[in-house]
C-alpha atoms as a PDB file:
ATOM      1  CA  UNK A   1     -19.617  -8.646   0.709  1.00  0.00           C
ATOM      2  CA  UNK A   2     -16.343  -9.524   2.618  1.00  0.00           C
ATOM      3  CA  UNK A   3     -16.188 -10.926   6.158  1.00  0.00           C
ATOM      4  CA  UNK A   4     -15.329  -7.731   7.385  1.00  0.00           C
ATOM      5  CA  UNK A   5     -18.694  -5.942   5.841  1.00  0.00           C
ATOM      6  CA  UNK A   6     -20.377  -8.761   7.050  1.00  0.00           C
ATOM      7  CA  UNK A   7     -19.103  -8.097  10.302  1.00  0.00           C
ATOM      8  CA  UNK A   8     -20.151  -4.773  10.815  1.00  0.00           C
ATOM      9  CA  UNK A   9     -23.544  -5.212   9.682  1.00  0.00           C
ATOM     10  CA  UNK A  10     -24.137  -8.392  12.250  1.00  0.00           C
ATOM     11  CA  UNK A  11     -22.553  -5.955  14.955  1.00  0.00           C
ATOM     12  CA  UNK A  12     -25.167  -3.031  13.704  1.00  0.00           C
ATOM     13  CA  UNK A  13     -27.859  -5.817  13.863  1.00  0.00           C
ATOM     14  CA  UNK A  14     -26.942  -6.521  17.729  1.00  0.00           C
ATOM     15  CA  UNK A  15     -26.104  -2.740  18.182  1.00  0.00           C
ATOM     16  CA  UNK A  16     -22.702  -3.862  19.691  1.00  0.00           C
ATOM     17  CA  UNK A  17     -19.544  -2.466  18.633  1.00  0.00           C
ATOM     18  CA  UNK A  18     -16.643  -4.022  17.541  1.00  0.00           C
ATOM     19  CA  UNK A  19     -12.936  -5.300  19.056  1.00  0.00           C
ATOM     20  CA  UNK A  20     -10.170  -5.363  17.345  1.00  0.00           C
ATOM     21  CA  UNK A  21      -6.930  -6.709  18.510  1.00  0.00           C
ATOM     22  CA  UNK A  22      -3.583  -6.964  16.596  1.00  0.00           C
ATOM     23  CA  UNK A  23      -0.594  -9.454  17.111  1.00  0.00           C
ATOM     24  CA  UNK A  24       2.147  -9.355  14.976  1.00  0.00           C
ATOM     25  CA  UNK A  25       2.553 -12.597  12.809  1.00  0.00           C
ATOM     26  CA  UNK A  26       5.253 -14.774  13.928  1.00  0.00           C
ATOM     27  CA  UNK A  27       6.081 -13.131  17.216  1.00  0.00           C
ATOM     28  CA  UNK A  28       8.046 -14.799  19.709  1.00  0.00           C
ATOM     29  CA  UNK A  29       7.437 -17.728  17.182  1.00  0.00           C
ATOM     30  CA  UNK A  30       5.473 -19.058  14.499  1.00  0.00           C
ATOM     31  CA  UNK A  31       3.838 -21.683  16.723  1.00  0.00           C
ATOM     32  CA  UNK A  32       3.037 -19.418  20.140  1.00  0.00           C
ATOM     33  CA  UNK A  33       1.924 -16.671  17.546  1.00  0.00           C
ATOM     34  CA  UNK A  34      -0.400 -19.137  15.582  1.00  0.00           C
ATOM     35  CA  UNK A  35      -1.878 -20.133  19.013  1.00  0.00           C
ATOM     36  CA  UNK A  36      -2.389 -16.701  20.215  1.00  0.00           C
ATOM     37  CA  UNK A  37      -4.725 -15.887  16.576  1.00  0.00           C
ATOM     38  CA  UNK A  38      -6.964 -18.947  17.276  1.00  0.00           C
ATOM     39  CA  UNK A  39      -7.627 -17.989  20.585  1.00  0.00           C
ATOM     40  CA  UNK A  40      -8.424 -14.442  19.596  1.00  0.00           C
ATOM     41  CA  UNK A  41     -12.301 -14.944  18.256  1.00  0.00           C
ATOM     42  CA  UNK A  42     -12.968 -16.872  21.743  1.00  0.00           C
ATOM     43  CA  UNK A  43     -11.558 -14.250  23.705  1.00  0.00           C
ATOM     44  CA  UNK A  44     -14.686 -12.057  22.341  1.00  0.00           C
ATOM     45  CA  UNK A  45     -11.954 -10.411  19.323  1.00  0.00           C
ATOM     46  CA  UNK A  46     -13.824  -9.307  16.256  1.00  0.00           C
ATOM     47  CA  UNK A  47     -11.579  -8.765  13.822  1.00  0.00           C
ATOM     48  CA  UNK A  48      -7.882  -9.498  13.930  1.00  0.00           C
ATOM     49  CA  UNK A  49      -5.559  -7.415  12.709  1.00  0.00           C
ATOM     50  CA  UNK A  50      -2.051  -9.198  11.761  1.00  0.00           C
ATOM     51  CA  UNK A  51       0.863  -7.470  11.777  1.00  0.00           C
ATOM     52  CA  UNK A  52       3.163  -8.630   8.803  1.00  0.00           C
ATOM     53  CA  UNK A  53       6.732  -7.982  10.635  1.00  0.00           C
ATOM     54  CA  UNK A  54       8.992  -5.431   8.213  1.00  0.00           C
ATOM     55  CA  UNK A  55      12.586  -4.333   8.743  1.00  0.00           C
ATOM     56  CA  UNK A  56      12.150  -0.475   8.898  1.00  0.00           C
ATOM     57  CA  UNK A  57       8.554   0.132  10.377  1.00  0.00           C
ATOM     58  CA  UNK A  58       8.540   3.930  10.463  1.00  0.00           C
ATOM     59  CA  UNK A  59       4.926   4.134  11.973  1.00  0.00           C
ATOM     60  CA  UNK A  60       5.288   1.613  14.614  1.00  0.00           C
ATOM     61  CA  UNK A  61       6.498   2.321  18.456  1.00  0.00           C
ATOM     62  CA  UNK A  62       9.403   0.279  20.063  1.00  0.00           C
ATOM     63  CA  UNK A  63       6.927  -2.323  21.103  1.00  0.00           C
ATOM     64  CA  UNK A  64       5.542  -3.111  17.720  1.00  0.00           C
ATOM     65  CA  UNK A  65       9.116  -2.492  16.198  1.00  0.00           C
ATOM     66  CA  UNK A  66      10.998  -5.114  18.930  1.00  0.00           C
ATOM     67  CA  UNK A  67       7.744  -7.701  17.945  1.00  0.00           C
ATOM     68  CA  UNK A  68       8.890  -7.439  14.045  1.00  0.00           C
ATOM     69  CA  UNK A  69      12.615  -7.810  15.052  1.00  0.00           C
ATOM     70  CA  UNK A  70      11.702 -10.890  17.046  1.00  0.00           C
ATOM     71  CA  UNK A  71       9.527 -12.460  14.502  1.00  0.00           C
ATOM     72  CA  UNK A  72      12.295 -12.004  11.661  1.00  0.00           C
ATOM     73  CA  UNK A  73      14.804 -12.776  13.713  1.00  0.00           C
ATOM     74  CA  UNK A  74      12.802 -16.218  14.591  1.00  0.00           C
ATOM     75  CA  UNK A  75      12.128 -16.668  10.935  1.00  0.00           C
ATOM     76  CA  UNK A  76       8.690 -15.549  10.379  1.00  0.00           C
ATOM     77  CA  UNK A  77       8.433 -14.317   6.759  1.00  0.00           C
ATOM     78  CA  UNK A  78       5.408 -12.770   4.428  1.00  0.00           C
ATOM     79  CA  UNK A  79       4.826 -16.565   3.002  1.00  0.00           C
ATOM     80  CA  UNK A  80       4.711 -17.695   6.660  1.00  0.00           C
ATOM     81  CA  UNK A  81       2.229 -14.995   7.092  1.00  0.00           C
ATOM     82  CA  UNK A  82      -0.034 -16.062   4.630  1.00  0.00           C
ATOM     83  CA  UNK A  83       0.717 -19.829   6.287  1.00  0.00           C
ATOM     84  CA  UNK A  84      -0.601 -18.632   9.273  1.00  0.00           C
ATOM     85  CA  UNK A  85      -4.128 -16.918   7.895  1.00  0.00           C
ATOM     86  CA  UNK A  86      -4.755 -20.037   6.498  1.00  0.00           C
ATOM     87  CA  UNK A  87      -4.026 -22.612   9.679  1.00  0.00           C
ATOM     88  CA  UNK A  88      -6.587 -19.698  11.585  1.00  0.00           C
ATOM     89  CA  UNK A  89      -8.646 -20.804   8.293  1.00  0.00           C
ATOM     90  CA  UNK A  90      -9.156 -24.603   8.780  1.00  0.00           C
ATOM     91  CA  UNK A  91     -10.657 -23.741  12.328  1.00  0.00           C
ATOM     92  CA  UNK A  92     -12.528 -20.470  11.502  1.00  0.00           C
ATOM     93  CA  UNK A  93     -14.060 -19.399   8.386  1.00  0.00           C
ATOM     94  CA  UNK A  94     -15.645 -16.264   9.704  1.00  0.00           C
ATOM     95  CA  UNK A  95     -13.626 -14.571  11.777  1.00  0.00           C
ATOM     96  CA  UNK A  96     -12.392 -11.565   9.721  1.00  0.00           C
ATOM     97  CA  UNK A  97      -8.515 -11.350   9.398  1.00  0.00           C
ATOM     98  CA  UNK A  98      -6.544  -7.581   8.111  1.00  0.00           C
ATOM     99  CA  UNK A  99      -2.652  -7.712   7.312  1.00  0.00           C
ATOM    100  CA  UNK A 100      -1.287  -4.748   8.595  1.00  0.00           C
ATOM    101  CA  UNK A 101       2.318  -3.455   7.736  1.00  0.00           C
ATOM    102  CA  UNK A 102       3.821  -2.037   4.552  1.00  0.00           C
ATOM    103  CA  UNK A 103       4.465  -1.848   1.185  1.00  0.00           C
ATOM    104  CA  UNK A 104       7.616  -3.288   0.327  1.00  0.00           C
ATOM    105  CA  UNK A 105       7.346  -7.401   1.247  1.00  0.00           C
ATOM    106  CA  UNK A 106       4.218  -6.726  -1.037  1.00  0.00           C
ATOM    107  CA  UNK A 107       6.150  -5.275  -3.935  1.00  0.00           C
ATOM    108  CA  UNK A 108       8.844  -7.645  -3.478  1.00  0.00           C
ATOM    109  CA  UNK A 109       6.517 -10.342  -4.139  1.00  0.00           C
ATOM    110  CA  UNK A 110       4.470  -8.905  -6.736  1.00  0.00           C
ATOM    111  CA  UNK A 111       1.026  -7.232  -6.287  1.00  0.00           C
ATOM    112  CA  UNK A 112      -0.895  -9.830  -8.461  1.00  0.00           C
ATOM    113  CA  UNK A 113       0.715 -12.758  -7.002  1.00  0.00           C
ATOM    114  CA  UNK A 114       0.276 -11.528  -2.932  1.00  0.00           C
ATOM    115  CA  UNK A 115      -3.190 -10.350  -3.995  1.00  0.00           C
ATOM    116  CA  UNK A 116      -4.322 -13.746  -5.408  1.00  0.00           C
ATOM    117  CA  UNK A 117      -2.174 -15.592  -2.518  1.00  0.00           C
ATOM    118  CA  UNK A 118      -3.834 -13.313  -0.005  1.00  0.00           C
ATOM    119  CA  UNK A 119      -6.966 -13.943  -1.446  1.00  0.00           C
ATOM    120  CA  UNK A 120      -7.071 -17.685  -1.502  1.00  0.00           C
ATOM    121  CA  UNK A 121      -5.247 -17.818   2.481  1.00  0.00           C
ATOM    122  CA  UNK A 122      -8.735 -16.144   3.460  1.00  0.00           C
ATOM    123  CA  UNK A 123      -7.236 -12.478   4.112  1.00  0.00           C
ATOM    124  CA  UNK A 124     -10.309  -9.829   3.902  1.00  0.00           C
ATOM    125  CA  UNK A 125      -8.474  -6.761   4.215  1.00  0.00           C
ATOM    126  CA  UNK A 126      -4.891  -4.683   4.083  1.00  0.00           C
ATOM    127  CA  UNK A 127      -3.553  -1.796   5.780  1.00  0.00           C
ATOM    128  CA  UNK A 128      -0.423  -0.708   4.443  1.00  0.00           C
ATOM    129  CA  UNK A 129       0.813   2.673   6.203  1.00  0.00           C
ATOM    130  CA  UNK A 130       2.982   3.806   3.469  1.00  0.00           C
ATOM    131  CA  UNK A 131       0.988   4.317   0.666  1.00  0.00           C
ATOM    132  CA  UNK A 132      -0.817   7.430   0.184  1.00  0.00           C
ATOM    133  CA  UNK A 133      -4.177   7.937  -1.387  1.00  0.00           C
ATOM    134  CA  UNK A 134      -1.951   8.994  -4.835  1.00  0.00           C
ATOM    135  CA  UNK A 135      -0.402   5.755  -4.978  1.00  0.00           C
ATOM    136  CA  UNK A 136      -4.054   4.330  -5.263  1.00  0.00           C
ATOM    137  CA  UNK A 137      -3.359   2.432  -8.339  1.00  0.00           C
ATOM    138  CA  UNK A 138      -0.379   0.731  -7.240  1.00  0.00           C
ATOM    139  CA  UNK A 139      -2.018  -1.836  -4.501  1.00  0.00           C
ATOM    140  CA  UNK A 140      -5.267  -0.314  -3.476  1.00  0.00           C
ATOM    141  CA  UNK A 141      -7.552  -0.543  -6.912  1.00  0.00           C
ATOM    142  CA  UNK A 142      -6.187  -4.101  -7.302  1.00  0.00           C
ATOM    143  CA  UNK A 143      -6.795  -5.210  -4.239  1.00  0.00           C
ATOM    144  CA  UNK A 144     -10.144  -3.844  -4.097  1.00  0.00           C
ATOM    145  CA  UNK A 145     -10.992  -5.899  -7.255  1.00  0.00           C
ATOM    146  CA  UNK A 146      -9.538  -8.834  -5.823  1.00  0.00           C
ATOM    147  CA  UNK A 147     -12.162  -8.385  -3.420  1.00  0.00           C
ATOM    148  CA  UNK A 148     -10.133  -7.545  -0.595  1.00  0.00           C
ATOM    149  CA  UNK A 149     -11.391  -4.288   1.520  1.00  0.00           C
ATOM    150  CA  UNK A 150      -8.519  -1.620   1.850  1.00  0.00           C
ATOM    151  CA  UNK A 151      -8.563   0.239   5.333  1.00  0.00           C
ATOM    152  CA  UNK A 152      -6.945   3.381   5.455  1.00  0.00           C
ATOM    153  CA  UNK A 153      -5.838   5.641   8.360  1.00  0.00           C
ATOM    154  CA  UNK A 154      -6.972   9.010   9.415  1.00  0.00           C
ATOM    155  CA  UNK A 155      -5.341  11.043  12.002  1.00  0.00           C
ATOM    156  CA  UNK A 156      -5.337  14.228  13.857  1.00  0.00           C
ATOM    157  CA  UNK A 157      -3.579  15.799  11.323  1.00  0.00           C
ATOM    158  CA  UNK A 158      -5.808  15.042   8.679  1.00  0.00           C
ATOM    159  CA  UNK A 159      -7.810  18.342   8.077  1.00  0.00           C
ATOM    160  CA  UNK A 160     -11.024  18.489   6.062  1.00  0.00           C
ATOM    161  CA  UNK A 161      -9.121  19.146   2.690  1.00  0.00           C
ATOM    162  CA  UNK A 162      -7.444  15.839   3.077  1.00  0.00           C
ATOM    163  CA  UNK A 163     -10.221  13.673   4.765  1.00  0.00           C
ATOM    164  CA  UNK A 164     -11.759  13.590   1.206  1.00  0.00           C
ATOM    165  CA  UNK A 165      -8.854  11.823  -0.707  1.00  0.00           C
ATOM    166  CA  UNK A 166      -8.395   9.386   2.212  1.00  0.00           C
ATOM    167  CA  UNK A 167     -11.656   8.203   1.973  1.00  0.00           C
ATOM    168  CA  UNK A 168     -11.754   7.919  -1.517  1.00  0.00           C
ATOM    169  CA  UNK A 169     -11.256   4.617  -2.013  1.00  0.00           C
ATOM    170  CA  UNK A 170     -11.360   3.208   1.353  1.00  0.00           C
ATOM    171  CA  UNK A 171     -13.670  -0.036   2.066  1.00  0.00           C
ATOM    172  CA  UNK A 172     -13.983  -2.065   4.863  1.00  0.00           C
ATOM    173  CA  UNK A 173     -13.912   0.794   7.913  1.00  0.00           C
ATOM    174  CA  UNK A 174     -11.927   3.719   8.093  1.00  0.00           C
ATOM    175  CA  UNK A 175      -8.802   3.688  11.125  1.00  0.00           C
ATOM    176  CA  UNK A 176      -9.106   6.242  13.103  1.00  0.00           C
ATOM    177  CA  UNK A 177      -5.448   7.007  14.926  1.00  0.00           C
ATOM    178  CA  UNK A 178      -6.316   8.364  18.189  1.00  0.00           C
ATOM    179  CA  UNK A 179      -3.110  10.592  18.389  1.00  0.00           C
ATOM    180  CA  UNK A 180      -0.722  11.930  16.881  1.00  0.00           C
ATOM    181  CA  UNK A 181       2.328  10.093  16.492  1.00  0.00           C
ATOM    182  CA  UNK A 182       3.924   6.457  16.661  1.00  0.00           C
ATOM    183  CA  UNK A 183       1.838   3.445  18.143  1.00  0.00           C
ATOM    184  CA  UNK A 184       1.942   2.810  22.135  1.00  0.00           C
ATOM    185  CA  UNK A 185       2.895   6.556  22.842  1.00  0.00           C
ATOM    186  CA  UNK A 186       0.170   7.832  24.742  1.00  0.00           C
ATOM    187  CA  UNK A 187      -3.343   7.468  25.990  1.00  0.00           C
ATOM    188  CA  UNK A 188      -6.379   7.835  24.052  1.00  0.00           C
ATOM    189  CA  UNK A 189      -9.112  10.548  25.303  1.00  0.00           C
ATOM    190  CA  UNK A 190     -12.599   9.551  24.619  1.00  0.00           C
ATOM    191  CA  UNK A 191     -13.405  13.777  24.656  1.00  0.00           C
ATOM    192  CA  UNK A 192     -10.748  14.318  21.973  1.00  0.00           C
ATOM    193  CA  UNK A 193     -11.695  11.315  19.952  1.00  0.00           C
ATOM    194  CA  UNK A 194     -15.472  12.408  19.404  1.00  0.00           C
ATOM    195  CA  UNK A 195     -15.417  15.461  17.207  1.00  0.00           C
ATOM    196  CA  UNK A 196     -12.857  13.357  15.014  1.00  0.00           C
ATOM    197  CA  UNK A 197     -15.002  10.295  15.046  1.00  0.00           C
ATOM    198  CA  UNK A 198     -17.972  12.809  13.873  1.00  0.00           C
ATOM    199  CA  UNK A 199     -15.739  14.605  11.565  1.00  0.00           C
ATOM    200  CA  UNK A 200     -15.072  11.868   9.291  1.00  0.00           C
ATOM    201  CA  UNK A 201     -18.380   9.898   9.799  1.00  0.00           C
ATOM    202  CA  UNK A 202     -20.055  13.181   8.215  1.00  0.00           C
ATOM    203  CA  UNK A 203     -18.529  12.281   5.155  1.00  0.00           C
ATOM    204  CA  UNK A 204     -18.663   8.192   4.817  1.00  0.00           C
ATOM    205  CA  UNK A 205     -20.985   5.707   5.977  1.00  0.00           C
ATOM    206  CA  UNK A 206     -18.213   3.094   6.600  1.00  0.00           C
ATOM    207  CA  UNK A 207     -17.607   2.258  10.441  1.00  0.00           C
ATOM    208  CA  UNK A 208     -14.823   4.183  12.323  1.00  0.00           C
ATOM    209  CA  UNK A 209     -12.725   2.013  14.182  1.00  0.00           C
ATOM    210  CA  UNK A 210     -10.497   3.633  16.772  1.00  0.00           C
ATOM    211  CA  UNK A 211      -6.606   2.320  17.713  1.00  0.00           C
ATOM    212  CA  UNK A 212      -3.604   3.857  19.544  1.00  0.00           C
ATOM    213  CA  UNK A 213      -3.027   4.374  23.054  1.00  0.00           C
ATOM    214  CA  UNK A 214      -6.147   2.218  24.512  1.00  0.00           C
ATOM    215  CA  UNK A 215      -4.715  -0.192  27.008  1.00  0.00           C
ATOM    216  CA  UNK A 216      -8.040  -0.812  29.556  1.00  0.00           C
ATOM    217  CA  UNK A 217     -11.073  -2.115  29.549  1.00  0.00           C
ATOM    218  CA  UNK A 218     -12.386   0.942  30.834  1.00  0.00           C
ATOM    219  CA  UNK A 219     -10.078   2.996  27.840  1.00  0.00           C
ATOM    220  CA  UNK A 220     -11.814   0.033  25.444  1.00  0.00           C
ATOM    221  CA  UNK A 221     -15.396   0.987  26.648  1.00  0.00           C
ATOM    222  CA  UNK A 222     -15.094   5.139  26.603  1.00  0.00           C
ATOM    223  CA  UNK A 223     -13.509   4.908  22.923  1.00  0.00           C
ATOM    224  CA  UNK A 224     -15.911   2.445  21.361  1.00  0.00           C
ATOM    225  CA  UNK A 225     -18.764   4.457  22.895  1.00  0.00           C
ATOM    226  CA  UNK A 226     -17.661   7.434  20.552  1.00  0.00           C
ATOM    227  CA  UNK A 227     -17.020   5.120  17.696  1.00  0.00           C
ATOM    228  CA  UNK A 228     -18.202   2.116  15.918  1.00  0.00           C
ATOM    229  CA  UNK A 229     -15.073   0.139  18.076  1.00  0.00           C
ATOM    230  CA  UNK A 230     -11.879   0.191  19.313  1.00  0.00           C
ATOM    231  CA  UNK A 231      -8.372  -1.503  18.189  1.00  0.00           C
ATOM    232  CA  UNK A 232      -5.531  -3.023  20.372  1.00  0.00           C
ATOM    233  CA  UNK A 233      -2.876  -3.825  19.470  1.00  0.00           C
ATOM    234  CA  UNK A 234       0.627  -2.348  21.701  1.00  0.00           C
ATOM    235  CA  UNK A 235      -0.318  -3.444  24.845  1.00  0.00           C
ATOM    236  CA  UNK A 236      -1.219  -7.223  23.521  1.00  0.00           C
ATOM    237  CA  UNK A 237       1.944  -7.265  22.280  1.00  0.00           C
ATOM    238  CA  UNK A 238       4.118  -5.812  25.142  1.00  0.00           C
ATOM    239  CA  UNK A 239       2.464  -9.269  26.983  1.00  0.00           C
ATOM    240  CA  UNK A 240       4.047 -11.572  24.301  1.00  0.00           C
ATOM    241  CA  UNK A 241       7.066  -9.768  24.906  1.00  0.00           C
ATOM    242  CA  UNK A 242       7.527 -10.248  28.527  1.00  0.00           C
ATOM    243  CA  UNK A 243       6.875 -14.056  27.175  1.00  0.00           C
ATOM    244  CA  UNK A 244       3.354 -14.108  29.168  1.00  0.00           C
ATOM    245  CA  UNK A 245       1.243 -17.754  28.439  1.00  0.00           C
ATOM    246  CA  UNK A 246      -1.070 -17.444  26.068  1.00  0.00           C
ATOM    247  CA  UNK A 247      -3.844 -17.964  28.188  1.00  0.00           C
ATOM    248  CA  UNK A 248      -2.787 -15.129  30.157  1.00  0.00           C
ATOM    249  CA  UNK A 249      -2.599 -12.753  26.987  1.00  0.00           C
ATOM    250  CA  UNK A 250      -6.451 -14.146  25.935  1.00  0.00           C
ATOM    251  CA  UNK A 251      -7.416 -13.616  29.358  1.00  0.00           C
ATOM    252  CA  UNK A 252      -6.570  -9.784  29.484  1.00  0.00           C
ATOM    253  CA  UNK A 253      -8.109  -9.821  25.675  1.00  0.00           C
ATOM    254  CA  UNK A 254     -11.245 -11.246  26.700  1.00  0.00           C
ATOM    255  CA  UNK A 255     -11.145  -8.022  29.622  1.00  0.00           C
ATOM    256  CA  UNK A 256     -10.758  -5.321  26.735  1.00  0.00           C
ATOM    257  CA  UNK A 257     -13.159  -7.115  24.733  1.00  0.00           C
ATOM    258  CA  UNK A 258     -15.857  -7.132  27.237  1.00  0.00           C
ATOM    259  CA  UNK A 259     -14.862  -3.248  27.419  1.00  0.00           C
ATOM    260  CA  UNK A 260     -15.476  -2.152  23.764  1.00  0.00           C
ATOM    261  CA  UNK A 261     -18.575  -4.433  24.267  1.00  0.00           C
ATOM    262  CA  UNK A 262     -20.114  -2.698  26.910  1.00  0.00           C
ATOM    263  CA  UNK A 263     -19.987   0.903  24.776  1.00  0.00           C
END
């Protein structure tokens, strides 16, 4: 069992649902990002998502793209990444953590040598947009025997021929992307959310986790009343990037938080 399933079935045994925020490692630096994670779990977060920053992040908004530039720009690299998970790790060994980003930082440093690295910095779990259900063998099925869970995103657009594949080899909970297109576009709708959340539920018993477009409390609460919890993750970061205190940022966490919590 990995933090993350141990999560979910401690939420199930308080019937709350879960929050999950993302930050993107290393943004505006590796210090202020590092404080922002630790402060996460106490600001009521669940499970943290962190972003590993990329050059050419096709699925990400401007706000998630200008976090990566800033992070790379300030140095922040997949090794300082890893750095990070395991500074969170001296103060919190329970906490779950997912690195979220893509494919090619892993390939460049080898799948069996991130996996094992990954492993041992106390990561649980990986989303990597890029990789399709066929390319299941090339990071997935590893990291799944490295006893890491692999999340995978659904969306609008996948129909029920596709839903199948996608959860195929999914662990962990499944993503559900609220709408269709890049992160930070638009507003999630609890009424459109439902039927999707019920759609792929029929078919898996993992927990369905819904991100994009959530930027309230109030947002936070309607979504994670139609699912098993709601992700943030733009509008956290648009707050490091108008250089807001980190107690400020934890503070308006702790608000969403409360939200999904409510559900």
């Amino acid at each position: 069992m990995t933090r993350i399933d141990a999560k979910f079935a401690a939420l199930r045994a308080e019937n709350r649902k879960a929050f999950v925020a993302y930050v993107m490692a290393g943004d505006p630096d590796y210090a202020t990002s590092l404080e922002l994670v630790q402060g996460l779990p106490g600001a009521g977060v669940d499970i943290i998502e962190l972003g590993m920053p990329f050059t050419d992040p096709m699925a990400d908004g401007p706000t998630i793209q200008l976090a990566g530039q800033r992070a790379l720009e300030g140095g922040q690299t997949l090794q300082k990444t890893l750095d990070m998970a395991r500074a969170f790790r001296a103060g919190d060994d329970t906490t779950p953590i997912v690195m979220m980003g893509y494919y090619n930082p892993i390939y460049n440093r080898g799948v069996d040598r991130f996996l094992a690295d990954a492993k041992e910095a106390g990561i649980d779990g990986l989303i990597v947009v890029d990789l399709p259900p066929e390319e299941d063998e090339e990071l997935c099925i590893p990291a799944q025997a490295a006893g890491l869970n692999f999340i995978r995103l659904a969306t609008p657009t996948t129909d029920d021929k596709r839903l199948p594949k996608v959860l195929q080899n999914t662990s962990g909970f499944v993503y559900y992307v609220s709408i269709t297109g890049i992160t930070g576009a638009a507003a999630a709708e609890a009424a459109d959310v439902a039927p999707e959340v019920a759609r792929i539920k029929a078919q898996t018993d993992l927990p369905v986790i819904v991100g994009f477009g959530i930027r309230t409390p109030e947002t936070a609460e309607a979504i994670a009343a139609v699912a098993d919890g709601a992700v943030v993750g733009s509008a956290i970061v648009k707050l490091v990037e108008e250089g807001r205190p980190v107690p400020e940022i934890l503070s308006y966490v702790a608000g969403l938080a409360e939200g999904a919590h409510r559900a």
